[in-house]
Protein backbone atom coordinates (compact mmCIF):
# COMPACT_ATOMS: atom_id res chain seq x y z
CA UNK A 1 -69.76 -74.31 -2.03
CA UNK A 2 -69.30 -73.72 1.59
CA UNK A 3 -65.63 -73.19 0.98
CA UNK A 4 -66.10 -70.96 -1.56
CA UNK A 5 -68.19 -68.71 0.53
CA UNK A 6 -65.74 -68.65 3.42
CA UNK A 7 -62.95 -67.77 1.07
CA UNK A 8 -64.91 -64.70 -0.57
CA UNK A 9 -65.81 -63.39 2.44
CA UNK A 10 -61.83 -63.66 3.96
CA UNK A 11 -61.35 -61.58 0.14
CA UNK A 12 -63.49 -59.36 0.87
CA UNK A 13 -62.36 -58.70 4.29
CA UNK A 14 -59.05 -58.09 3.54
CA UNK A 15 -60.14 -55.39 0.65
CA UNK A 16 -61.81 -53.52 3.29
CA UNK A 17 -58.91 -53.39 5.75
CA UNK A 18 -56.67 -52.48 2.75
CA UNK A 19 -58.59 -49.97 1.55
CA UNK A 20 -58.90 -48.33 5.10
CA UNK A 21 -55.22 -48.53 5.12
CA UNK A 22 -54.95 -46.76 1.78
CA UNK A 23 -57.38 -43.78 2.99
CA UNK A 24 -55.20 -43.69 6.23
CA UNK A 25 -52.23 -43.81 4.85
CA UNK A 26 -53.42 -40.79 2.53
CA UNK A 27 -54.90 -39.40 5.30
CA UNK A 28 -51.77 -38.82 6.70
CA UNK A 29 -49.28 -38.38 4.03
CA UNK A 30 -51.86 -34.96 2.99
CA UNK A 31 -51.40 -33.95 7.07
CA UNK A 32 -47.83 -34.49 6.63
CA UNK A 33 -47.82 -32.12 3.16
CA UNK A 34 -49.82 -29.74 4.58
CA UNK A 35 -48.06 -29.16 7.67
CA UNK A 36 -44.86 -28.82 5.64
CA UNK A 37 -46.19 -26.26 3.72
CA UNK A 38 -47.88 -24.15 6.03
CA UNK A 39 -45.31 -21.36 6.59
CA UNK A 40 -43.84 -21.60 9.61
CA UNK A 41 -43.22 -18.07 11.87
CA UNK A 42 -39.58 -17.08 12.74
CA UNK A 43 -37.54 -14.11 14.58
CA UNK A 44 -34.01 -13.80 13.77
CA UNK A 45 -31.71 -11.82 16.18
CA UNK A 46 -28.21 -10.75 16.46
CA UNK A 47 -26.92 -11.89 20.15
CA UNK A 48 -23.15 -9.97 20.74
CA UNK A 49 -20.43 -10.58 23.47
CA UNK A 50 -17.63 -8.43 24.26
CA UNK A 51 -14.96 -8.81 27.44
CA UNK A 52 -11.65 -6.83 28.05
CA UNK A 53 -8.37 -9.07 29.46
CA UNK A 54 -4.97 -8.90 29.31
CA UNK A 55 -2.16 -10.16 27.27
CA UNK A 56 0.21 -13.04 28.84
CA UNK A 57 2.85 -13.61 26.22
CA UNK A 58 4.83 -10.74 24.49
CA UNK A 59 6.53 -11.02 21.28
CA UNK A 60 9.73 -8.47 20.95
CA UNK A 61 10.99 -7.86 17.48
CA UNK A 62 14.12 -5.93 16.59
CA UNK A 63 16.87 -5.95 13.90
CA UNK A 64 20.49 -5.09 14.14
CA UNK A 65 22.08 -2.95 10.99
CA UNK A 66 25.46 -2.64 9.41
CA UNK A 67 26.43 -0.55 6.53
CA UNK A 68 29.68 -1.08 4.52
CA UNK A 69 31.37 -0.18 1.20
CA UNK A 70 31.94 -2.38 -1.61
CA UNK A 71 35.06 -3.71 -0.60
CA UNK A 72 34.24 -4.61 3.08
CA UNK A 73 31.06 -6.88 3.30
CA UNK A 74 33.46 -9.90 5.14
CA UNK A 75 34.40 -6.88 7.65
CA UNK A 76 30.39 -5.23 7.94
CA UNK A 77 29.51 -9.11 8.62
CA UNK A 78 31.90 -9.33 11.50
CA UNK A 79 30.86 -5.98 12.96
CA UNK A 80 26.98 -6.64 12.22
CA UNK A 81 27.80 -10.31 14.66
CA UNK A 82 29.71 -8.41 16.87
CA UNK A 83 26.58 -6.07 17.79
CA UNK A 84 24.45 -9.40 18.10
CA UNK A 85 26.95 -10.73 20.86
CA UNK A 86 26.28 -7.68 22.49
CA UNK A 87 23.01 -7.89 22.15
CA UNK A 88 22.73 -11.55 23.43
CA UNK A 89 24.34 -10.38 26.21
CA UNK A 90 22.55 -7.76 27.33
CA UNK A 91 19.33 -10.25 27.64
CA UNK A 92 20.87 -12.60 29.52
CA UNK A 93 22.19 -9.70 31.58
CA UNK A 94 18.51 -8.40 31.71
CA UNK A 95 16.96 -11.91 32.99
CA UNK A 96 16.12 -12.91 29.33
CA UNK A 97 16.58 -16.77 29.13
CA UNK A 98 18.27 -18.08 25.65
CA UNK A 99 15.19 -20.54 25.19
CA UNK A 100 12.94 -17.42 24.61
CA UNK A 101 15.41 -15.93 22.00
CA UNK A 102 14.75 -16.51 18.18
CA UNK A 103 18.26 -15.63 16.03
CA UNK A 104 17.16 -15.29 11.97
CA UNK A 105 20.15 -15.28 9.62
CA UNK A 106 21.32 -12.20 8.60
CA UNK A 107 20.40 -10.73 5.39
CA UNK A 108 22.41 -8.33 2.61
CA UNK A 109 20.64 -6.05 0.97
CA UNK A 110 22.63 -3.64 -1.67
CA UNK A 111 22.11 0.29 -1.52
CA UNK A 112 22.49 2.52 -4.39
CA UNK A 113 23.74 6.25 -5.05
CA UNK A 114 23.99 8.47 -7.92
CA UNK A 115 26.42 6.32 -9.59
CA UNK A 116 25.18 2.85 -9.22
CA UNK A 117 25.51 -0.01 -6.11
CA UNK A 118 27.81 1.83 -3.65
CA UNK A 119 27.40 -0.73 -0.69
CA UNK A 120 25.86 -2.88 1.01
CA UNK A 121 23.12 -2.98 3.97
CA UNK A 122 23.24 -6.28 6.89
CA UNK A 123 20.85 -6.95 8.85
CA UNK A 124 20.36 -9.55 11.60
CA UNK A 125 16.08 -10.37 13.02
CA UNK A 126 16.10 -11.01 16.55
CA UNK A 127 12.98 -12.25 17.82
CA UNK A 128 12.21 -12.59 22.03
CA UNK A 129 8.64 -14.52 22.96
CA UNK A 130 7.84 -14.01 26.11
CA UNK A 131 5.49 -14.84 29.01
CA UNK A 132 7.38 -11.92 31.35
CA UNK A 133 5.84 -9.09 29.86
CA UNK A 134 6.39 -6.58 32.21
CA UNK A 135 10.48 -6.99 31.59
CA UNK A 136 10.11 -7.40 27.90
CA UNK A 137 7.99 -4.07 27.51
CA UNK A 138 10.96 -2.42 29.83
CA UNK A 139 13.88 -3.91 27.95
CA UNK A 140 11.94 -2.44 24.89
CA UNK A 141 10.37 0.92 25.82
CA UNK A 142 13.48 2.08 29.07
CA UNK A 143 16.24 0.64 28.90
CA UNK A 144 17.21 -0.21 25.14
CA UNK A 145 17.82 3.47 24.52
CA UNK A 146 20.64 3.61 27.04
CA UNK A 147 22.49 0.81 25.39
CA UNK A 148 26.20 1.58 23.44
CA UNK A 149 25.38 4.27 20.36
CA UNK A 150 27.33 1.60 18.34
CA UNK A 151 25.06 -0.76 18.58
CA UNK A 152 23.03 0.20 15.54
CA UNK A 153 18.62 -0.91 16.26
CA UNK A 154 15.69 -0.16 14.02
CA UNK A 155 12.55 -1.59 13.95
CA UNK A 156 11.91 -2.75 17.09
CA UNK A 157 8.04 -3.75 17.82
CA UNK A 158 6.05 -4.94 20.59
CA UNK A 159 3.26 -7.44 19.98
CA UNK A 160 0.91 -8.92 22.83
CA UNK A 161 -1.07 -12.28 22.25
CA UNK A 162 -2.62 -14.61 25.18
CA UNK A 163 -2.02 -17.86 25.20
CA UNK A 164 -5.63 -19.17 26.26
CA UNK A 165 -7.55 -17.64 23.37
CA UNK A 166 -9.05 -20.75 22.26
CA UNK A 167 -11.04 -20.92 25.07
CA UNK A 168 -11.63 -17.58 25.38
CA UNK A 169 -13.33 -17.72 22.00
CA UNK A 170 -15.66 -20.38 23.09
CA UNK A 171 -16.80 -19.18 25.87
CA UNK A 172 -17.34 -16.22 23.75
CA UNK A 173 -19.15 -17.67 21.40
CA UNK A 174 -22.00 -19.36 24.19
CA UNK A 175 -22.29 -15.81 25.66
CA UNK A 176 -23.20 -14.45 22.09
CA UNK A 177 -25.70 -17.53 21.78
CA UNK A 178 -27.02 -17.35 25.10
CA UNK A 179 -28.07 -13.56 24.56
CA UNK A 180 -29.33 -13.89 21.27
CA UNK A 181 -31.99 -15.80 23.35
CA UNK A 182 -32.50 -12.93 25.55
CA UNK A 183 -33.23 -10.83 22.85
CA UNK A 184 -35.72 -12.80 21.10
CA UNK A 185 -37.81 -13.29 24.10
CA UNK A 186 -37.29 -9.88 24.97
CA UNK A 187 -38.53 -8.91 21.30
CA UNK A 188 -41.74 -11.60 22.52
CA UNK A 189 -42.58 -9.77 25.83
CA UNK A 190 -46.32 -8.08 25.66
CA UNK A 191 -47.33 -10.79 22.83
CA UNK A 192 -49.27 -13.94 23.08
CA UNK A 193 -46.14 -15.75 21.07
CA UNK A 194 -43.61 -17.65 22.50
CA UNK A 195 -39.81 -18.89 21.38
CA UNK A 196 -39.89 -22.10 20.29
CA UNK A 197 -36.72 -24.19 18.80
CA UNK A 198 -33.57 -22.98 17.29
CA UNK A 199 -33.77 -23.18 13.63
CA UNK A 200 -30.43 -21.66 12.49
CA UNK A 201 -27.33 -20.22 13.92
CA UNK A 202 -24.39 -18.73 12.66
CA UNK A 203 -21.38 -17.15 14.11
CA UNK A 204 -19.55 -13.79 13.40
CA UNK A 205 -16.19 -13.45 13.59
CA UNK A 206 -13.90 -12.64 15.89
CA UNK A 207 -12.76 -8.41 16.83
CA UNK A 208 -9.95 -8.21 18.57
CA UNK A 209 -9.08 -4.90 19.15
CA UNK A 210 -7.65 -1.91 21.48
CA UNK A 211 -10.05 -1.10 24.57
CA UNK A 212 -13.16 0.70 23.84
CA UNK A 213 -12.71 0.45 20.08
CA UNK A 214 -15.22 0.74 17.77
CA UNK A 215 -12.96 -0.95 15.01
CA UNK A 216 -14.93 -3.69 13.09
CA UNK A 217 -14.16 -5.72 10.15
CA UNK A 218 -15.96 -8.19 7.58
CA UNK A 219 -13.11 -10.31 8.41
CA UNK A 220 -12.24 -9.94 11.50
CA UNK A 221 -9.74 -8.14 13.60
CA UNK A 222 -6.99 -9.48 15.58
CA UNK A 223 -4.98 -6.33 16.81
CA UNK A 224 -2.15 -6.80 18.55
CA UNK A 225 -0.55 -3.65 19.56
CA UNK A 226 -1.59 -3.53 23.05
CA UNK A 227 -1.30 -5.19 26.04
CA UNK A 228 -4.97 -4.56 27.28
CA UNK A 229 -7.23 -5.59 24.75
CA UNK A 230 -11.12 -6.19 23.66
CA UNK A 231 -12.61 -8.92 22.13
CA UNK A 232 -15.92 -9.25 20.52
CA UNK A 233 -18.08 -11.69 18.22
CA UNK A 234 -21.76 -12.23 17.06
CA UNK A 235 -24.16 -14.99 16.91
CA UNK A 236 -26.65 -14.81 14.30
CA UNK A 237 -30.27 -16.93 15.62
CA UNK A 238 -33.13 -17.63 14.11
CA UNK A 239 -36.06 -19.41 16.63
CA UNK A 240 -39.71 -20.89 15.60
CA UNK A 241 -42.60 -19.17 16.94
CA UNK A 242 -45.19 -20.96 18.58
């Protein structure tokens, strides 16, 4: 009988301490609920960063043209090489080294008249990449003009690219971040809030543009017509409230 007792007390004992387990457990699963669905207060901001620099690589483009009849395409093709020998040699002339030089095979296009095909139109791509921009953008804007009137060139373009844009997007990026901040606790000054933790963020793309442009794109910009150019993004925050 004894035994019996002991054992319906031990029962009842551990009832007790599971049912205060239930209620805390319950307890703090509804603290948990609630808290999850109390709204919680937010600010969302736009943060921007924008920075002028310079282009260190230049990308030259030109083509070289020959017209002939019908009957001569084997002699337009030797003319339309001779005009890229000349060519080749006035780079090397100009301090233009043969590893920056990109030849494209030529390409034969036919023209027509009133009567049907009356010839045929070469042309041969050369391409010159750069990191000596100042002679590439004199070789292309002074002194190509002067060159032999036989020496038939069309198309030629500048383009200007940096080669440490990578980065440059980066660091971009944490000065977009970084005043995104700014503005939401400059939005906060005078209250009795303060910012609390980052709960989203979401970058913009890139503008790359011409100095002082206003340009802007849904997808982005990347402009490279000029050798001094500006590039901007956005950063797109959303902090707690406390």
């Amino acid at each position: 009988m004894v035994k019996g007792t002991g054992s319906g007390r031990e029962f009842a004992k551990a009832a007790a301490l599971l049912g205060v387990g239930i209620v805390l457990a319950s307890l703090v699963f509804g603290l948990f609920f609630f808290e999850s669905r109390r709204p919680q207060q937010t600010i969302t901001v736009v943060g921007t960063a924008s920075k002028q620099y310079e282009a260190d690589t230049v990308k030259w483009s030109l083509s070289l043209t020959e017209r002939t009849g019908l009957d001569d395409l084997a002699g337009g093709r030797r003319r339309l090489y001779d005009s890229l020998q000349e060519m080749l040699h006035f780079l090397r002339e100009s301090g233009v080294d043969d590893s920056e030089v990109t030849i494209i095979p030529p390409s034969v296009y036919e023209f027509y008249g009133s009567s049907g095909i009356e010839g045929y139109r070469l042309e041969q791509q050369v391409y010159v990449i750069s990191q000596d921009v100042d002679t590439i953008d004199n070789l292309a804007l002074e002194v190509l003009p002067q060159l032999d009137t036989d020496l038939d060139v069309y198309n030629s373009r500048l383009e200007y690219f940096y080669s440490n844009l990578d980065e440059l997007k980066k660091d971009m990026v944490g000065e977009a971040t970084q005043n995104a901040r700014e503005r939401a606790l400059e939005m906060l000054k005078g209250s009795d809030m303060s910012l609390g933790k980052l709960r989203t963020l979401r970058q913009g793309v890139f503008q790359i543009t011409q100095p002082h442009s206003t340009e802007v794109s849904s997808m982005g910009i990347h402009d490279t017509s000029t050798k001094s150019k500006q590039i901007s993004v956005t950063a797109h925050a959303t902090f707690e409230i406390k």
